[in-house]
Each structure stands twice: as C-alpha cells, then as structure tokens.
Protein backbone atom coordinates (compact mmCIF):
# COMPACT_ATOMS: atom_id res chain seq x y z
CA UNK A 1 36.97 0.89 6.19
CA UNK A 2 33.91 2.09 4.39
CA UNK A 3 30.47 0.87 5.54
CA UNK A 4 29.96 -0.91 2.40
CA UNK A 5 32.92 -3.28 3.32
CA UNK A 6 31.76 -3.54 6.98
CA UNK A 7 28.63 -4.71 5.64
CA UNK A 8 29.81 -7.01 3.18
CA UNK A 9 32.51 -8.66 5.72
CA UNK A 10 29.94 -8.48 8.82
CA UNK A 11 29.84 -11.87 9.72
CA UNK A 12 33.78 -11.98 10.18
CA UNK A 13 33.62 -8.22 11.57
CA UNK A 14 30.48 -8.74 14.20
CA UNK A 15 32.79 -10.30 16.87
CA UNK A 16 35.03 -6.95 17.29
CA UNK A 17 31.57 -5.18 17.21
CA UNK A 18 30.46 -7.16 19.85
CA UNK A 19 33.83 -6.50 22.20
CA UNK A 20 33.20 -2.89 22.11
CA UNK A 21 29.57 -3.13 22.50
CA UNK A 22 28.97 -5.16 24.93
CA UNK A 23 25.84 -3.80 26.39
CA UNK A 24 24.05 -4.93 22.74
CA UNK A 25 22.07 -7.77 23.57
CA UNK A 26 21.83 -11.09 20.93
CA UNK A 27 18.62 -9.51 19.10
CA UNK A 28 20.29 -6.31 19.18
CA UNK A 29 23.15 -7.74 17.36
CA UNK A 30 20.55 -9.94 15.08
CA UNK A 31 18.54 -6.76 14.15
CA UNK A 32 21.54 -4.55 13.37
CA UNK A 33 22.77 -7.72 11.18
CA UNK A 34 25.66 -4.86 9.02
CA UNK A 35 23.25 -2.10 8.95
CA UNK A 36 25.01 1.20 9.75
CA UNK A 37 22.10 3.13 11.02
CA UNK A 38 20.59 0.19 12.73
CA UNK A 39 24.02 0.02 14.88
CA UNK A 40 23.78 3.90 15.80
CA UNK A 41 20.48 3.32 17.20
CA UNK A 42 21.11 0.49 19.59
CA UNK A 43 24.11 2.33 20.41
CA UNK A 44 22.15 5.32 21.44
CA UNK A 45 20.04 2.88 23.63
CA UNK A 46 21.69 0.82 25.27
CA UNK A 47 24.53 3.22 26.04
CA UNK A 48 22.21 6.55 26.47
CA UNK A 49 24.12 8.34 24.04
CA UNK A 50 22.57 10.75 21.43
CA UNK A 51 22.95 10.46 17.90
CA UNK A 52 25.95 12.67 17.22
CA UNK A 53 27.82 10.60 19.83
CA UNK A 54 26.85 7.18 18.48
CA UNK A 55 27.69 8.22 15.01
CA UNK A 56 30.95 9.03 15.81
CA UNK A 57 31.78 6.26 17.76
CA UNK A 58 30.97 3.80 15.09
CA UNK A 59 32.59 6.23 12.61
CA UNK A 60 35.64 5.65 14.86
CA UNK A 61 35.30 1.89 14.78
CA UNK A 62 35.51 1.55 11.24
CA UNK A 63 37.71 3.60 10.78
CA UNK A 64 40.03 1.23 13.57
CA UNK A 65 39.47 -1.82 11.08
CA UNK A 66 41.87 -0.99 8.44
C-alpha cells in the first residue's frame, strides 16, 4: 500500500502500527499522526535502529497491508 493510502486510512491503520511498534509511546504515536518520515524517526529511537533499517521496516509494513 502506498504511503498516500496509509496516510489517508491512518486512523483505521494506527492499531496494526501500534502492534508492531510497541515501544512507541502515546505522543509518539500522536506526533507521527500518518506521517511517513515522522514514523522512521521514532522508529530509529525508540528501537536504536538507523535510518536505512527503519525505512525498510516500515517499507515492509506497508507493503504487509495489501
């Protein structure tokens, strides 16, 4: 699914988000609110991963949501 139609649909998608990101805190969640690049950065956080790692992974999530 392109990040457009992640964005669009967030408040229905934000719950799977949330499963496999766990670590993201409420006003993690609240300032990501559908933004792509907002999500990577948390990611790289809260998880300790760099950017290339984070990008993928949410890459691979949206890609999951077909």
């Amino acid at each position: 699914m392109n990040w457009d139609m992640i964005e669009g649909n967030w408040k229905e998608l934000s719950g799977k988000a949330r499963q496999r990101w766990g670590k993201l805190t409420d006003d993690d969640w609240q300032m990501v609110a559908g933004k792509r690049e907002e999500l990577i950065g948390r990611i790289q956080q809260r998880y300790g991963k760099n950017r290339d790692e984070a990008e993928k992974d949410v890459d691979e999530w949206g890609r999951e949501l077909h």
